[in-house]
C-alpha atoms as a PDB file:
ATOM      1  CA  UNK A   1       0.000   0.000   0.000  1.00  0.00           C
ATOM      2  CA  UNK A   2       1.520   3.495  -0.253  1.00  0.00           C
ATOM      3  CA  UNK A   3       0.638   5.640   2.363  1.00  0.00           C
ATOM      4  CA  UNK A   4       1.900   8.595   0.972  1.00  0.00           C
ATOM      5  CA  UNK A   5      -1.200   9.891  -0.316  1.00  0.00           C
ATOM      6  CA  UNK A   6      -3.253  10.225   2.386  1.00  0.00           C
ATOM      7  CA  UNK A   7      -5.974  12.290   2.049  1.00  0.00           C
ATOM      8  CA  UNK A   8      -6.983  11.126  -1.199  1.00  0.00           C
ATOM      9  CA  UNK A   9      -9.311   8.354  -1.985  1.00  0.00           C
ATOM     10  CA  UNK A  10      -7.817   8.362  -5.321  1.00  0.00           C
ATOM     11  CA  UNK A  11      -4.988   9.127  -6.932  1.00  0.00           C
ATOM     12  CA  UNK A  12      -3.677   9.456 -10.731  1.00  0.00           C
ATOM     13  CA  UNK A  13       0.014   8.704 -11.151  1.00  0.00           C
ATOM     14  CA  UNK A  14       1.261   9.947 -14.490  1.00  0.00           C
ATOM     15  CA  UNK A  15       4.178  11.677 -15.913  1.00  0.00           C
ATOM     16  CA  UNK A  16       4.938  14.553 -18.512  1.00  0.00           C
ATOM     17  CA  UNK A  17       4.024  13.690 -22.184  1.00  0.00           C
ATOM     18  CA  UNK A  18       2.006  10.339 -21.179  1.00  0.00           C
ATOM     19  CA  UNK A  19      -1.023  10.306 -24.033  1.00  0.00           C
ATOM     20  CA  UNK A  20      -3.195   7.976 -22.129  1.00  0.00           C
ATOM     21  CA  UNK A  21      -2.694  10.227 -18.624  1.00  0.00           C
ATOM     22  CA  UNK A  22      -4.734  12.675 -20.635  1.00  0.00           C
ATOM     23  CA  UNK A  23      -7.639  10.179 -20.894  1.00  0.00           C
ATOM     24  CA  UNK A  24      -7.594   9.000 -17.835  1.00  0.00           C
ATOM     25  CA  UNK A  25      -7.969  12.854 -16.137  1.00  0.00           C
ATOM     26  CA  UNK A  26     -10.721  13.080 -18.385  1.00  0.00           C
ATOM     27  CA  UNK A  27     -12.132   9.566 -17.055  1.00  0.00           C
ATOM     28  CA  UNK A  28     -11.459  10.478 -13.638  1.00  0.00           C
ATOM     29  CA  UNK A  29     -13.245  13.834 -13.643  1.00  0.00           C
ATOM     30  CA  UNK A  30     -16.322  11.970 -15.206  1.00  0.00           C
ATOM     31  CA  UNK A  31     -15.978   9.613 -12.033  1.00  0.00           C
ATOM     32  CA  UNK A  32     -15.810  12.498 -10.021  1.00  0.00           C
ATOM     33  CA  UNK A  33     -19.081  13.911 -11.425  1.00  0.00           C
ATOM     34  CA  UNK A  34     -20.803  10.765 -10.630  1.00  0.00           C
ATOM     35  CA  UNK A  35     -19.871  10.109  -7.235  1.00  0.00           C
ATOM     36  CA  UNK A  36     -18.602  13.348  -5.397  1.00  0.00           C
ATOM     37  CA  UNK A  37     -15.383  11.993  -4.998  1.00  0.00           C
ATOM     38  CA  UNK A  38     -12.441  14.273  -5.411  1.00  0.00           C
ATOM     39  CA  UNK A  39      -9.011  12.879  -6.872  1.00  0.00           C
ATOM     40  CA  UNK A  40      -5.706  14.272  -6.702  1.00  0.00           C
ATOM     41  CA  UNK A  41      -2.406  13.342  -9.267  1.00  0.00           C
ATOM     42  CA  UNK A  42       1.275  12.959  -8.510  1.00  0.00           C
ATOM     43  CA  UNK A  43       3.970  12.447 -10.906  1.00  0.00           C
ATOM     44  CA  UNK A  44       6.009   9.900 -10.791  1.00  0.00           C
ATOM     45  CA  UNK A  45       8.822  11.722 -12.192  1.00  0.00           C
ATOM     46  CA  UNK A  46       9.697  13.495  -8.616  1.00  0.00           C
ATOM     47  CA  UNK A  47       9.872  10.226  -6.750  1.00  0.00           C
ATOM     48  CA  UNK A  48      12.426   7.749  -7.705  1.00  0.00           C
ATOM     49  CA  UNK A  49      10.676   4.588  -5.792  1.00  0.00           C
ATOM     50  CA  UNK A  50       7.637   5.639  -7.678  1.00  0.00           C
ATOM     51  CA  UNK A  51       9.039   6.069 -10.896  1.00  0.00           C
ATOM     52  CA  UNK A  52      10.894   2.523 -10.032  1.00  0.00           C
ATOM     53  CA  UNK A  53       7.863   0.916  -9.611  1.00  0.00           C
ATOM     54  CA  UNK A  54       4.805   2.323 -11.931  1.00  0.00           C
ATOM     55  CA  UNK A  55       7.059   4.523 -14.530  1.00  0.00           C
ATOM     56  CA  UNK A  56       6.757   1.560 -17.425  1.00  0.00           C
ATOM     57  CA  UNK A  57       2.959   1.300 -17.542  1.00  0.00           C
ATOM     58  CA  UNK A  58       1.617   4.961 -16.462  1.00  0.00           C
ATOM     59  CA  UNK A  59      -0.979   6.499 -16.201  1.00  0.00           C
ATOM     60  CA  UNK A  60      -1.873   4.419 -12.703  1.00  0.00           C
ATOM     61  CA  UNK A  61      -5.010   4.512 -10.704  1.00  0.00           C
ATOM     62  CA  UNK A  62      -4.814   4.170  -6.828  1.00  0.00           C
ATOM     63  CA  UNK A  63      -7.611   3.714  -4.543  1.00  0.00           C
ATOM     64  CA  UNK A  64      -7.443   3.983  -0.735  1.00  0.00           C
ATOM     65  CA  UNK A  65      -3.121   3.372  -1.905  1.00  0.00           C
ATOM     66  CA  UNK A  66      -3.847   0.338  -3.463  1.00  0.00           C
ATOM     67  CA  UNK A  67      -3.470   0.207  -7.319  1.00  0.00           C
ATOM     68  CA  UNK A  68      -6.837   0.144  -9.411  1.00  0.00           C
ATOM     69  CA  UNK A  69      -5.485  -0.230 -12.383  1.00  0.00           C
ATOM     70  CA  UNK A  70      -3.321   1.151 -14.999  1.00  0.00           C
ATOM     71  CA  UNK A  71      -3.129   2.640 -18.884  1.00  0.00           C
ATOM     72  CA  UNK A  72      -7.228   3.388 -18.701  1.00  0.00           C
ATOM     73  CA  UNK A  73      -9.837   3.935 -16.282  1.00  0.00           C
ATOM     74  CA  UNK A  74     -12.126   0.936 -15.865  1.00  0.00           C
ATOM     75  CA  UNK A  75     -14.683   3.606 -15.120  1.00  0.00           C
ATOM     76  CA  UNK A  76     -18.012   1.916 -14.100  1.00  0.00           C
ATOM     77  CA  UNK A  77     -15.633  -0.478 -11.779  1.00  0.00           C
ATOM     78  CA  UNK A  78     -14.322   2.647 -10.125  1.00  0.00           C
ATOM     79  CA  UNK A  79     -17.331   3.997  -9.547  1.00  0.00           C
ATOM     80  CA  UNK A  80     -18.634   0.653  -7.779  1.00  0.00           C
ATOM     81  CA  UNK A  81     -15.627   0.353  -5.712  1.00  0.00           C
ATOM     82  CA  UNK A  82     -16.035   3.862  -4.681  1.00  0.00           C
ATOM     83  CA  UNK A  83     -19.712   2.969  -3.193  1.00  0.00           C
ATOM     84  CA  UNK A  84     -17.869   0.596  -1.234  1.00  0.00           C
END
């Protein structure tokens, strides 16, 4: 789990010049319309673990810390989990 996000319920890792992270802000605003729930990004570029670990298959989604998913937002899923 990574705890550094606290706060946030979910999170969007991404980096500069990812094509997909553009789709999935899009994605995660809808989401956000939907449910009420806020989500906040980080880029992976200005942690080196982070970069380490999700750099080769951004953008990433995290929920409560835990990884979602990655490259697109399984959006109706999301939404479910969030109703959790």
């Amino acid at each position: 789990m990574i705890s550094a996000f606290s706060g946030a319920r979910v999170v969007l890792l991404t980096t500069a010049g990812c094509h997909l992270c553009t789709d999935a802000r899009e994605a995660l605003d809808r989401v956000a319309e939907r449910t009420g729930v806020a989500w906040s990004e980080v880029d992976v570029a200005t942690d080196q673990g982070l970069l380490r670990e999700y750099g080769d298959r951004l953008p990433v989604v995290l929920l409560d810390g835990r990884e979602h998913g990655y490259w697109h937002v399984e959006e109706d899923r999301l939404v479910a989990d969030l109703g959790r």
